[in-house]
N, C-alpha and C. Protein backbone atom coordinates (compact mmCIF):
# COMPACT_ATOMS: atom_id res chain seq x y z
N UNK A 1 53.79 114.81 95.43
CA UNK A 1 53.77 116.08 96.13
C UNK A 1 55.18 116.65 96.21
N UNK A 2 55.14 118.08 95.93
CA UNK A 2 56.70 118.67 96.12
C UNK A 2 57.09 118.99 97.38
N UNK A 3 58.17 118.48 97.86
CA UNK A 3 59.23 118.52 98.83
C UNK A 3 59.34 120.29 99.13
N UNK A 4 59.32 120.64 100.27
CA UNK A 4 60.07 122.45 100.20
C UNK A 4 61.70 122.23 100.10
N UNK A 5 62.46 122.97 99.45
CA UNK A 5 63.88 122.90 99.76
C UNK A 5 63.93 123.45 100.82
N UNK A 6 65.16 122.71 101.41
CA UNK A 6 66.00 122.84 102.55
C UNK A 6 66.77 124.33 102.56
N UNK A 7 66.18 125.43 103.67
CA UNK A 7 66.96 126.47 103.54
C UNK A 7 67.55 126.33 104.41
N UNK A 8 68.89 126.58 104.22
CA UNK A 8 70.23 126.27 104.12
C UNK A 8 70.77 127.99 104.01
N UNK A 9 71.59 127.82 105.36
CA UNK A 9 72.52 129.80 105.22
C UNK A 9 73.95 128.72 105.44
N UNK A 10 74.61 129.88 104.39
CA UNK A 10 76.14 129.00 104.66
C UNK A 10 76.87 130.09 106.21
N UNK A 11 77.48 129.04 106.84
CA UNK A 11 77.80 129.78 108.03
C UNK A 11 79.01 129.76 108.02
N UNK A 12 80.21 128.84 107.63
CA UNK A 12 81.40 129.04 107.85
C UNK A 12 82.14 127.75 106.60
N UNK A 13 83.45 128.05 106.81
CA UNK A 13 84.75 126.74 106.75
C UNK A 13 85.91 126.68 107.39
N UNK A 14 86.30 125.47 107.88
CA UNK A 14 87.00 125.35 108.62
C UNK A 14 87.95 124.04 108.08
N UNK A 15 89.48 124.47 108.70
CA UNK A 15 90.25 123.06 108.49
C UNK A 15 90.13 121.99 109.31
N UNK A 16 89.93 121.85 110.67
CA UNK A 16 89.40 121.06 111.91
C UNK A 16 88.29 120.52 112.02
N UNK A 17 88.26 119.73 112.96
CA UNK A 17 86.67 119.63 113.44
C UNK A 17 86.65 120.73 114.49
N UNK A 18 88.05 121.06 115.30
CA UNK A 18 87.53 121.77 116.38
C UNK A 18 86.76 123.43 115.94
N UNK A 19 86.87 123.46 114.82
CA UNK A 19 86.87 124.72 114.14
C UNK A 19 85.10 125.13 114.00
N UNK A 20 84.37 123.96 114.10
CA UNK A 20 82.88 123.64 113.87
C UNK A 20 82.65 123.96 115.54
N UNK A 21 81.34 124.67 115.05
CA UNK A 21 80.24 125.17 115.90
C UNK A 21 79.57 123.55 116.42
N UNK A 22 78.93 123.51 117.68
CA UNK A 22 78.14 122.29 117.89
C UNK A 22 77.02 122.09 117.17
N UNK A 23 76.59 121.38 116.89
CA UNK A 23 75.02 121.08 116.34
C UNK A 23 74.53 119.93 116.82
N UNK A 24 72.93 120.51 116.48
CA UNK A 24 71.95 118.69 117.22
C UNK A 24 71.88 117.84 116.71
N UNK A 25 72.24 117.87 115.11
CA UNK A 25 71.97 117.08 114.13
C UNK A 25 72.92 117.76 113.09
N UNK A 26 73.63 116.41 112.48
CA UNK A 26 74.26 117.05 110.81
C UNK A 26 74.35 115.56 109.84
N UNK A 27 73.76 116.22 108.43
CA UNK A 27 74.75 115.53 107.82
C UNK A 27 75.40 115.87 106.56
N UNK A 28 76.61 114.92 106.35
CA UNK A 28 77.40 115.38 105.38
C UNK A 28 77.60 114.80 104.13
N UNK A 29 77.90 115.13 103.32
CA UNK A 29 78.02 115.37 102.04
C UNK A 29 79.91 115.56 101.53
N UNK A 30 80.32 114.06 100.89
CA UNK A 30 81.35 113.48 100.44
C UNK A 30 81.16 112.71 99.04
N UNK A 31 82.59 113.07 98.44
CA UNK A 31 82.37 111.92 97.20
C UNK A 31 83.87 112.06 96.62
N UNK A 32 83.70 111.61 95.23
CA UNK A 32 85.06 112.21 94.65
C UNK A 32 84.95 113.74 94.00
N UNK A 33 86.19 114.04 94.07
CA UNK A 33 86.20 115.70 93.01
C UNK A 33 85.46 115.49 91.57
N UNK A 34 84.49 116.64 91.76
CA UNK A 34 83.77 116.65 90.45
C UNK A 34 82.43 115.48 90.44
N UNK A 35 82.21 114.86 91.26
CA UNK A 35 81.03 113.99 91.27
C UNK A 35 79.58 115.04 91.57
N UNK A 36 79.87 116.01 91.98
CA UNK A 36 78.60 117.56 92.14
C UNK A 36 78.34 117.29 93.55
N UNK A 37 78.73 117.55 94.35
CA UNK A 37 78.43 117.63 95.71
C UNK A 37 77.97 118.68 96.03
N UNK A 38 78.70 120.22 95.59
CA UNK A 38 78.20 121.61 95.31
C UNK A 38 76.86 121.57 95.27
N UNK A 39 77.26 120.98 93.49
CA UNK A 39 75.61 121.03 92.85
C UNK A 39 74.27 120.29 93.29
N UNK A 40 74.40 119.49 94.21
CA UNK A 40 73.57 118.54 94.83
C UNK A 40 73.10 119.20 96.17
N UNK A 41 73.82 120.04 96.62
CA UNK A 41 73.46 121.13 98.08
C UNK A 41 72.71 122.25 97.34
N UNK A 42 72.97 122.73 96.51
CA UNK A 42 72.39 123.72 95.90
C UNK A 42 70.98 123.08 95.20
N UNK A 43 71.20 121.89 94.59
CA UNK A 43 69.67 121.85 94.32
C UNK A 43 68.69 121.27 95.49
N UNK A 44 69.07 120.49 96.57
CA UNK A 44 68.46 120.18 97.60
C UNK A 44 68.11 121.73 98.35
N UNK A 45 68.72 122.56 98.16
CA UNK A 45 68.26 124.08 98.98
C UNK A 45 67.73 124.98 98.12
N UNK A 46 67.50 124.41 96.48
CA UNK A 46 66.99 125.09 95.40
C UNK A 46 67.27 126.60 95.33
N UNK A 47 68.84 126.65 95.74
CA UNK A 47 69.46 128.13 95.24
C UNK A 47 70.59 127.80 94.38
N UNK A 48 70.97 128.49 93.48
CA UNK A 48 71.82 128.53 92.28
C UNK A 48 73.68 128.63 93.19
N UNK A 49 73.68 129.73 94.15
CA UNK A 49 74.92 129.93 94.73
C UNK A 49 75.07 129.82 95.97
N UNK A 50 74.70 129.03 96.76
CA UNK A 50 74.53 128.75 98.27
C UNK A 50 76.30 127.67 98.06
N UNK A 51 76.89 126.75 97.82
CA UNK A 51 77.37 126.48 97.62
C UNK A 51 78.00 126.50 96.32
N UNK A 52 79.41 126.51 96.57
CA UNK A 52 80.41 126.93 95.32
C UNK A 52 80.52 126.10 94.50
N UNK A 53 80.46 126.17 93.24
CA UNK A 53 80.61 125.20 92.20
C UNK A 53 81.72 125.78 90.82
N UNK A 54 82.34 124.63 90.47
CA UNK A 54 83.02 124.91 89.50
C UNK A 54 83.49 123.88 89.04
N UNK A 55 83.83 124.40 87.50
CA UNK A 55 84.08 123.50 86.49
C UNK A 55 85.50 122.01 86.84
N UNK A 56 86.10 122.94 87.69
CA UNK A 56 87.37 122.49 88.20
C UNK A 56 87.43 121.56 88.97
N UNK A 57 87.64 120.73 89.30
CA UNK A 57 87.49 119.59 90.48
C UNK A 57 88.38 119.72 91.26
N UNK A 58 87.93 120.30 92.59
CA UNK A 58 88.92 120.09 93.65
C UNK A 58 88.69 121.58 94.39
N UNK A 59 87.48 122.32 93.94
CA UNK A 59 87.20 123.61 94.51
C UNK A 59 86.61 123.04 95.70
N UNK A 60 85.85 122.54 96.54
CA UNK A 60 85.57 122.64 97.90
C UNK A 60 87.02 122.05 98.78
N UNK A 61 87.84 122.79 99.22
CA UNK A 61 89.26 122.64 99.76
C UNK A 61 88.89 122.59 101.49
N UNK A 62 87.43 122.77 101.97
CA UNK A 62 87.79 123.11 103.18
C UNK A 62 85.81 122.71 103.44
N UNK A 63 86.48 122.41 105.21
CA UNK A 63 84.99 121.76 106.16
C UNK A 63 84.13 122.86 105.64
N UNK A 64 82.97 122.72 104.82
CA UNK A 64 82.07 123.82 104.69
C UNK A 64 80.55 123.93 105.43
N UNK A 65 80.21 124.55 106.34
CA UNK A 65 78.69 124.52 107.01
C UNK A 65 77.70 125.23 106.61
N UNK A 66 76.43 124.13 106.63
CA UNK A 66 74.96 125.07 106.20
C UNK A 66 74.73 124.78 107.34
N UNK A 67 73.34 125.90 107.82
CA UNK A 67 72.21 125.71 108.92
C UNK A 67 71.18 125.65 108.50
N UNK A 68 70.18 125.20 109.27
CA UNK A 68 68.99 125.31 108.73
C UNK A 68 68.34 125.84 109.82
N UNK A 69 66.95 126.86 109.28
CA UNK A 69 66.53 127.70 110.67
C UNK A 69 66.35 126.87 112.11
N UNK A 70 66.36 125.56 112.03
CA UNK A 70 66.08 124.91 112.99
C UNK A 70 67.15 124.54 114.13
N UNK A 71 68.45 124.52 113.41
CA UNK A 71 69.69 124.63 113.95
C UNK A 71 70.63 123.68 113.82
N UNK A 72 69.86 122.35 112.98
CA UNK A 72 70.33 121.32 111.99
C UNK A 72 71.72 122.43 111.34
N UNK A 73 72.63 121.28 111.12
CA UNK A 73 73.65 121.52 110.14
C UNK A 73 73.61 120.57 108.70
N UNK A 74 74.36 121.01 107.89
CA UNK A 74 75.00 120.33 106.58
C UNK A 74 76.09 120.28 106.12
N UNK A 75 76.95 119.67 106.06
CA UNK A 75 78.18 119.66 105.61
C UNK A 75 78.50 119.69 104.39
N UNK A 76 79.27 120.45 103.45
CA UNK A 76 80.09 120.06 102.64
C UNK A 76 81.74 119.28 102.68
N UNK A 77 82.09 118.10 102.51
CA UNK A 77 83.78 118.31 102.67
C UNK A 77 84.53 118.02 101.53
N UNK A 78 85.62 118.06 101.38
CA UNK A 78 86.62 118.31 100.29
C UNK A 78 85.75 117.01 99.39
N UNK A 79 86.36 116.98 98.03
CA UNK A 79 86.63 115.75 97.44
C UNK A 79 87.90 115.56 97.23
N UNK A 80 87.40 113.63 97.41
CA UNK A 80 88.95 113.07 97.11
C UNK A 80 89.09 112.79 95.68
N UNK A 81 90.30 112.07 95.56
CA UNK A 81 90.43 111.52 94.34
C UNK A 81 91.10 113.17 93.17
N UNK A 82 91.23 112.64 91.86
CA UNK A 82 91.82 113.35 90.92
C UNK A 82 90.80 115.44 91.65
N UNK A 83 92.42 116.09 91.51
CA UNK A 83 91.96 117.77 92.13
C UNK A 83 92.80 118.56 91.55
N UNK A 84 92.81 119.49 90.75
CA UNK A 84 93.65 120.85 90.01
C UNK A 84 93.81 121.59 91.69
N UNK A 85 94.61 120.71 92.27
CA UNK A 85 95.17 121.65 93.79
C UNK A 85 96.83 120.58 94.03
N UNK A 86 97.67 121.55 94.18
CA UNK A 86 98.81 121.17 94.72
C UNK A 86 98.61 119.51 95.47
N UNK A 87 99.47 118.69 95.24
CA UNK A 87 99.22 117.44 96.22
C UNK A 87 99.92 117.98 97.54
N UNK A 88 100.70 118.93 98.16
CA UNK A 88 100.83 119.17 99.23
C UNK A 88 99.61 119.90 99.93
N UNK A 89 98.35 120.06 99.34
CA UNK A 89 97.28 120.78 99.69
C UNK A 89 96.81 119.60 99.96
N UNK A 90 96.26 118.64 98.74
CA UNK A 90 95.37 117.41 98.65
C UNK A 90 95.41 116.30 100.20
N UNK A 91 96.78 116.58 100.27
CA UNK A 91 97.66 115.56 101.34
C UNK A 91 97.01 115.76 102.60
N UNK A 92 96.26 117.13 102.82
CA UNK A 92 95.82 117.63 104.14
C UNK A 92 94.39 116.97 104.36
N UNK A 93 93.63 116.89 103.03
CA UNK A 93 92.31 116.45 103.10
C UNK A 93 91.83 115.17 103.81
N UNK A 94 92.65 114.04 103.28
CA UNK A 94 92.27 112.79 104.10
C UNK A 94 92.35 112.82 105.08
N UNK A 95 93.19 113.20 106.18
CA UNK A 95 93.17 113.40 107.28
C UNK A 95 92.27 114.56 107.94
N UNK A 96 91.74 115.46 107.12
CA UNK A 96 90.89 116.48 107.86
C UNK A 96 89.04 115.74 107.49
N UNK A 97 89.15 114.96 106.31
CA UNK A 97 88.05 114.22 106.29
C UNK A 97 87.87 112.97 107.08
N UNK A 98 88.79 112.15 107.58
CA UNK A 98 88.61 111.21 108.25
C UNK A 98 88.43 111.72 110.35
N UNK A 99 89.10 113.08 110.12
CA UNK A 99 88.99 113.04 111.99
C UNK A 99 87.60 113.93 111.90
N UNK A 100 86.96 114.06 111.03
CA UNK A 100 85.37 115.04 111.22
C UNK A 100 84.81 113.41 110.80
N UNK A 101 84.74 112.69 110.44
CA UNK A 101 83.80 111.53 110.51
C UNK A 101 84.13 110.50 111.26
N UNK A 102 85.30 110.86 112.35
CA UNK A 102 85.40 109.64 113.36
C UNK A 102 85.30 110.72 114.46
N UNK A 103 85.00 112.36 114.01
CA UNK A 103 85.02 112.39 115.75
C UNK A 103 83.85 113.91 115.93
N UNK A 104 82.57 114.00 115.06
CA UNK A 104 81.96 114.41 114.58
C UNK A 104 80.39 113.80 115.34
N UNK A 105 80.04 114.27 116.69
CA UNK A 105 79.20 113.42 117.25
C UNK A 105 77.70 113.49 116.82
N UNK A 106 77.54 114.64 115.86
CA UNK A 106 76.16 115.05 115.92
C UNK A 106 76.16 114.73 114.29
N UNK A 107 76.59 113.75 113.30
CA UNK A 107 76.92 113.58 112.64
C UNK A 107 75.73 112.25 112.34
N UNK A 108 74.87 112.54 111.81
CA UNK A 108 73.53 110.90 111.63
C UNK A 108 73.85 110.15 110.55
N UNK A 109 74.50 110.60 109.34
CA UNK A 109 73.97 110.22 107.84
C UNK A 109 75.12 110.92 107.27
N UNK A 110 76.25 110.23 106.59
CA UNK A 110 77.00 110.30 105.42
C UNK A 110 76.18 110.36 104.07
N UNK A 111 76.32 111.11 103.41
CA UNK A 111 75.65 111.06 101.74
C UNK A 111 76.78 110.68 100.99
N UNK A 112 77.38 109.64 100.93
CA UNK A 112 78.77 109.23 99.92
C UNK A 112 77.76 109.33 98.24
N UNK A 113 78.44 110.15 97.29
CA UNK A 113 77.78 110.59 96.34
C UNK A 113 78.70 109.83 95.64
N UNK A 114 78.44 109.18 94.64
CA UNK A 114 78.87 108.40 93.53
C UNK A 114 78.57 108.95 91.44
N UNK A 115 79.33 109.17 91.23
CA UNK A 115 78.78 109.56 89.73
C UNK A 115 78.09 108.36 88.99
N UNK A 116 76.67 108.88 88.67
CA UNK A 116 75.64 107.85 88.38
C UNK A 116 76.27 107.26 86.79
N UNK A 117 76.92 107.93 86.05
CA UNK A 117 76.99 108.19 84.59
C UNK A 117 78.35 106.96 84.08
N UNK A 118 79.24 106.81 85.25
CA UNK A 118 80.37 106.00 85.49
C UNK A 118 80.56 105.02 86.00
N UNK A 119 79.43 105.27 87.15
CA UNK A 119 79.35 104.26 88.55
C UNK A 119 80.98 104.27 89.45
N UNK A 120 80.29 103.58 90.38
CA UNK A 120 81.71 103.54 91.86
C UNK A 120 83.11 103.13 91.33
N UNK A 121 83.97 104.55 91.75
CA UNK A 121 85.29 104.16 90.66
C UNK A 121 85.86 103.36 92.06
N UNK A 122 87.16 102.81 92.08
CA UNK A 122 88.07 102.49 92.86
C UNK A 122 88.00 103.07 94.21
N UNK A 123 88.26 104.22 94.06
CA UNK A 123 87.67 105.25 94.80
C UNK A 123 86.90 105.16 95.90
N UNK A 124 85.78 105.82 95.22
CA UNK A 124 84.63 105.39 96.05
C UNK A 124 84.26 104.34 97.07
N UNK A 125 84.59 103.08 96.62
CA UNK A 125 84.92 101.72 96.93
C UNK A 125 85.68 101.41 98.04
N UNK A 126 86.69 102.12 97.97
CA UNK A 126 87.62 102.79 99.38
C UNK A 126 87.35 103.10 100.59
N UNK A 127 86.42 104.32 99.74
CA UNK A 127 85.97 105.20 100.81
C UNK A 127 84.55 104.04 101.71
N UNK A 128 83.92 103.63 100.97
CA UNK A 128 82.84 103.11 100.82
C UNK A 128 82.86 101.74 102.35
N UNK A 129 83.93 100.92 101.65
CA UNK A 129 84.60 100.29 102.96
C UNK A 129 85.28 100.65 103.86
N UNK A 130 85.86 101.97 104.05
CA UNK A 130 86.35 102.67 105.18
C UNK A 130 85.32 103.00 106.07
N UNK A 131 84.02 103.75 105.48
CA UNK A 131 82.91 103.99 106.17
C UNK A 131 82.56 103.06 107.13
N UNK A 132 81.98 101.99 106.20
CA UNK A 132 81.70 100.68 106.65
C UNK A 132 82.43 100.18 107.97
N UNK A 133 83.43 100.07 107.92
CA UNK A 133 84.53 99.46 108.94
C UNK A 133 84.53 100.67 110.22
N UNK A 134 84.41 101.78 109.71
CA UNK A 134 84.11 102.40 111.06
C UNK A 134 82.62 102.73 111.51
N UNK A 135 82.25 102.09 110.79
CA UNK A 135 80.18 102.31 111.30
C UNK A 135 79.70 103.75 111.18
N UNK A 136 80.40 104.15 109.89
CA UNK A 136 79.50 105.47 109.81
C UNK A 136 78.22 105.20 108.68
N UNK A 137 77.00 105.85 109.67
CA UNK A 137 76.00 105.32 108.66
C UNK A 137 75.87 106.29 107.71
N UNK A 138 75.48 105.86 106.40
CA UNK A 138 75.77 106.20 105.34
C UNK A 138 74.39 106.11 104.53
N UNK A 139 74.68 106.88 103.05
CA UNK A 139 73.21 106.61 102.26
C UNK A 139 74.19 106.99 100.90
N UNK A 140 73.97 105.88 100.22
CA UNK A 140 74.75 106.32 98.75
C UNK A 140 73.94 106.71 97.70
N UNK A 141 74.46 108.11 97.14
CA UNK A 141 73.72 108.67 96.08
C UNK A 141 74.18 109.30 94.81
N UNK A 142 73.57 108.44 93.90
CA UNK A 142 74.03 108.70 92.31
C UNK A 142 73.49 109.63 91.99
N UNK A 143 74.76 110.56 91.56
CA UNK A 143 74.86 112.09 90.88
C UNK A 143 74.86 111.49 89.41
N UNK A 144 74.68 113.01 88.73
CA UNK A 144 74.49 113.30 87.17
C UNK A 144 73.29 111.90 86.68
N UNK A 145 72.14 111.61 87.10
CA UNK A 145 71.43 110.88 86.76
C UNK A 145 70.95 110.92 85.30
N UNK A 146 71.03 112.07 85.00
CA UNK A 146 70.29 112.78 83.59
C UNK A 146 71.48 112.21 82.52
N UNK A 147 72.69 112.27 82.67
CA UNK A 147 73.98 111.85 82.02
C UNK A 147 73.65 110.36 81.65
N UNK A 148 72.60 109.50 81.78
CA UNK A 148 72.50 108.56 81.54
C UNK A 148 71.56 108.05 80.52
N UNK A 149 71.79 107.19 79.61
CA UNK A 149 70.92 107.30 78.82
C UNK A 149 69.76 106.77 79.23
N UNK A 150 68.23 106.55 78.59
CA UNK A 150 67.43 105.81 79.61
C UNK A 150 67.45 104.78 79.24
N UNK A 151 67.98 104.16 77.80
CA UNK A 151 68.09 102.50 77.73
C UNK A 151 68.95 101.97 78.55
N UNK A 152 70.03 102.87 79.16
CA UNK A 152 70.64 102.12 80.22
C UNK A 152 70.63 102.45 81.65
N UNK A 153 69.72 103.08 81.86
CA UNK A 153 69.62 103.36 83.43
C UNK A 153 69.24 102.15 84.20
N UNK A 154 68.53 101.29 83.49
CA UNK A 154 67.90 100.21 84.64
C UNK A 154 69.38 99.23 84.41
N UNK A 155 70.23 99.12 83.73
CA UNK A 155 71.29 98.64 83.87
C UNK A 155 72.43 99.28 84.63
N UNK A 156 72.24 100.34 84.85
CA UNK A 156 73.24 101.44 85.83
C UNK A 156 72.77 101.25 86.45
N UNK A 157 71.23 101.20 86.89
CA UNK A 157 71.03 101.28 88.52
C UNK A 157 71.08 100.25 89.17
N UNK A 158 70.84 98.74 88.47
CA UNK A 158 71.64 97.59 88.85
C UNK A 158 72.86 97.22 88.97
N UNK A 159 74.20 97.98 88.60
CA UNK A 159 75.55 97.65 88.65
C UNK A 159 76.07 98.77 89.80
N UNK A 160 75.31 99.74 89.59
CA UNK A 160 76.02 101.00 90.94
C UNK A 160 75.09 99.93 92.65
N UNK A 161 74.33 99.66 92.55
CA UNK A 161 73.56 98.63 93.49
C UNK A 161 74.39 97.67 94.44
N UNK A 162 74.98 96.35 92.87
CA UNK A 162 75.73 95.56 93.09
C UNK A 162 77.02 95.79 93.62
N UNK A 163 77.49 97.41 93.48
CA UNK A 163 79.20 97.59 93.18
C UNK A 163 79.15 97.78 94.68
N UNK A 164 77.80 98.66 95.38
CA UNK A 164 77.68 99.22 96.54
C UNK A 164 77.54 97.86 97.62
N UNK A 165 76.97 96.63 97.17
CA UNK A 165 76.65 96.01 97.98
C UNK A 165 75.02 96.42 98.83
N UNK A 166 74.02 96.82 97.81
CA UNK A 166 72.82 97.02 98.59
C UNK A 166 71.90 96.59 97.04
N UNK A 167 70.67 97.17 97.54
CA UNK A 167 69.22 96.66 97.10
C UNK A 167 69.33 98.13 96.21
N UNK A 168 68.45 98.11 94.81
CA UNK A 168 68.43 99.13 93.81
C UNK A 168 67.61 99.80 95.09
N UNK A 169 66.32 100.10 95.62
CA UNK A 169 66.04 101.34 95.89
C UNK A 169 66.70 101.68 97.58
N UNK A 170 67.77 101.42 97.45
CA UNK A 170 68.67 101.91 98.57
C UNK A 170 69.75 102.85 98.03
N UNK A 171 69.20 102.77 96.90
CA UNK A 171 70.37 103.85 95.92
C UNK A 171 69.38 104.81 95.67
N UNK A 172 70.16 106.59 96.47
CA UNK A 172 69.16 107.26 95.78
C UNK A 172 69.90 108.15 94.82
N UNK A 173 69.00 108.33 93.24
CA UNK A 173 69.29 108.69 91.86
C UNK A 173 69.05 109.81 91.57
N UNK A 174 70.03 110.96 91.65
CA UNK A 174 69.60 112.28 91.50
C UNK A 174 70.19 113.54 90.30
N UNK A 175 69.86 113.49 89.66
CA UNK A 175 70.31 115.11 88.84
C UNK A 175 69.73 116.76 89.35
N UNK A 176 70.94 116.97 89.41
CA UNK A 176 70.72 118.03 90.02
C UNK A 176 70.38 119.33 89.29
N UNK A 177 70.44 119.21 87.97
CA UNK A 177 70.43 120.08 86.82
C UNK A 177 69.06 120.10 85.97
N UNK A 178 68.66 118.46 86.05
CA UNK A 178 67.08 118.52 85.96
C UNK A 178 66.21 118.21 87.21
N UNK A 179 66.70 117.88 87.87
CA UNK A 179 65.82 118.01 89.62
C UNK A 179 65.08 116.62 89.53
N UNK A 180 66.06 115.57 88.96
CA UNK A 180 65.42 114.20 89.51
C UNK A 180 65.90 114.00 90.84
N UNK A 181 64.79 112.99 91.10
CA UNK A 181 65.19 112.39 92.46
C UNK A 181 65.33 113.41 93.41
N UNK A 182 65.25 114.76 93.77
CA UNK A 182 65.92 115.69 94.64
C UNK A 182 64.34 116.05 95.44
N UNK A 183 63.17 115.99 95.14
CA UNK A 183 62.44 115.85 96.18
C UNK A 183 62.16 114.77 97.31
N UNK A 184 62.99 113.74 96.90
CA UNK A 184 63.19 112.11 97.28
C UNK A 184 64.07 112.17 98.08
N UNK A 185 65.38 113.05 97.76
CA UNK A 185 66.30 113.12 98.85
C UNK A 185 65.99 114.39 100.08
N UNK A 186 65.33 115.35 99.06
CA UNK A 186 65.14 116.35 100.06
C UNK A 186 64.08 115.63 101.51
N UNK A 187 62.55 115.12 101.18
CA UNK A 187 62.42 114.27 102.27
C UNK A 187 63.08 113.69 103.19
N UNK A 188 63.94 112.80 102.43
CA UNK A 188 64.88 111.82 103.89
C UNK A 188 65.83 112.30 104.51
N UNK A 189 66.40 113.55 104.09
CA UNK A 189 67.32 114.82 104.56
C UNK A 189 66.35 115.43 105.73
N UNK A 190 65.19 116.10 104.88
CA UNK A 190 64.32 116.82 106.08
C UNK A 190 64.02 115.82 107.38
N UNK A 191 63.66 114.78 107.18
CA UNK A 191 63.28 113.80 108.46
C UNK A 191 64.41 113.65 109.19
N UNK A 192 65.54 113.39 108.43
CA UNK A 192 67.09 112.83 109.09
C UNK A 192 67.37 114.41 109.99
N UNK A 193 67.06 115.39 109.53
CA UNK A 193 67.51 116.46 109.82
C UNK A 193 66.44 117.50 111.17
N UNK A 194 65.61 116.58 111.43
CA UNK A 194 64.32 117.29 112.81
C UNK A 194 64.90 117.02 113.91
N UNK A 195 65.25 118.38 115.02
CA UNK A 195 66.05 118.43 115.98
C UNK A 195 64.70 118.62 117.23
């Protein structure tokens, strides 16, 4: 059965947390630059330009908010890792991503997005145990699924699994370009997301 997308109005960006409106419920959406975080909001809300996308890695520079008519939020935030942005820009991000996920109360569910096609770089891995260590709960999800061939997906989806430290269907597998997996996430978004 098909999932409805998540409508989603973009409401603002901000450099702060103090800069964010309250909400009853949010969650957010992190990974490295260029892993499709854009593209993964846009196909979970099944609009083409609701979120900004580009070829470039390192275009979401700033706290970005969806609503949903219900009054649920969604986050976009920067990516880390390799960004076509000044490192005196880049330098601001870790610290504006780490005080919105340690001090972010209405905050249920991290989506740490991983590129399915590469698996968890260094990176990720980082981030992955930073989460961890501060108890933010989390749900890890492999982007560009389609980028994979299918003789090796059941071998990708066993090594992105292992790298994560969880069970294969605790990994959820999504392309956003052919719309796998995205009624799968849209569900556990919609439930995570009832205020």
């Amino acid at each position: 059965m098909s999932v409805p997308p998540l409508q989603l109005t973009f409401v603002m960006s901000g450099t702060r947390l103090s800069d964010l409106p309250d909400s009853p419920v949010e969650v957010a959406f992190v990974g490295r630059s260029n892993v499709g975080k854009s593209s993964l909001i846009n196909a979970v809300a099944n609009r083409k330009q609701l979120a900004r996308v580009s070829k470039t890695p390192g275009r979401t520079q700033l706290i970005n908010l969806f609503t949903l008519p219900n009054g649920a939020t969604v986050v976009d935030l920067p990516g880390y890792g390799f960004a076509a942005v000044p490192t005196r820009e880049k330098a601001k991000w870790g610290p504006m991503i780490e005080s919105y996920l340690l001090g972010r109360e209405a905050l249920v569910v991290l989506l740490l997005l991983v590129d399915g096609e590469i698996g968890p770089t260094k990176l990720d891995l980082q981030m992955l145990n930073w989460v961890q260590e501060n108890e933010i709960p989390y749900l890890i999800v492999a982007t560009k699924a389609d980028k994979v061939r299918p003789s090796k997906l059941a071998g990708r989806q066993q090594q992105v699994a292992r790298a994560c430290m969880l069970e294969e269907r605790d990994v959820f597998w999504a392309s956003a370009s052919k719309g796998t997996g995205i009624d799968r996430l849209r569900g556990h978004l919609l439930d995570l997301l009832k205020v």
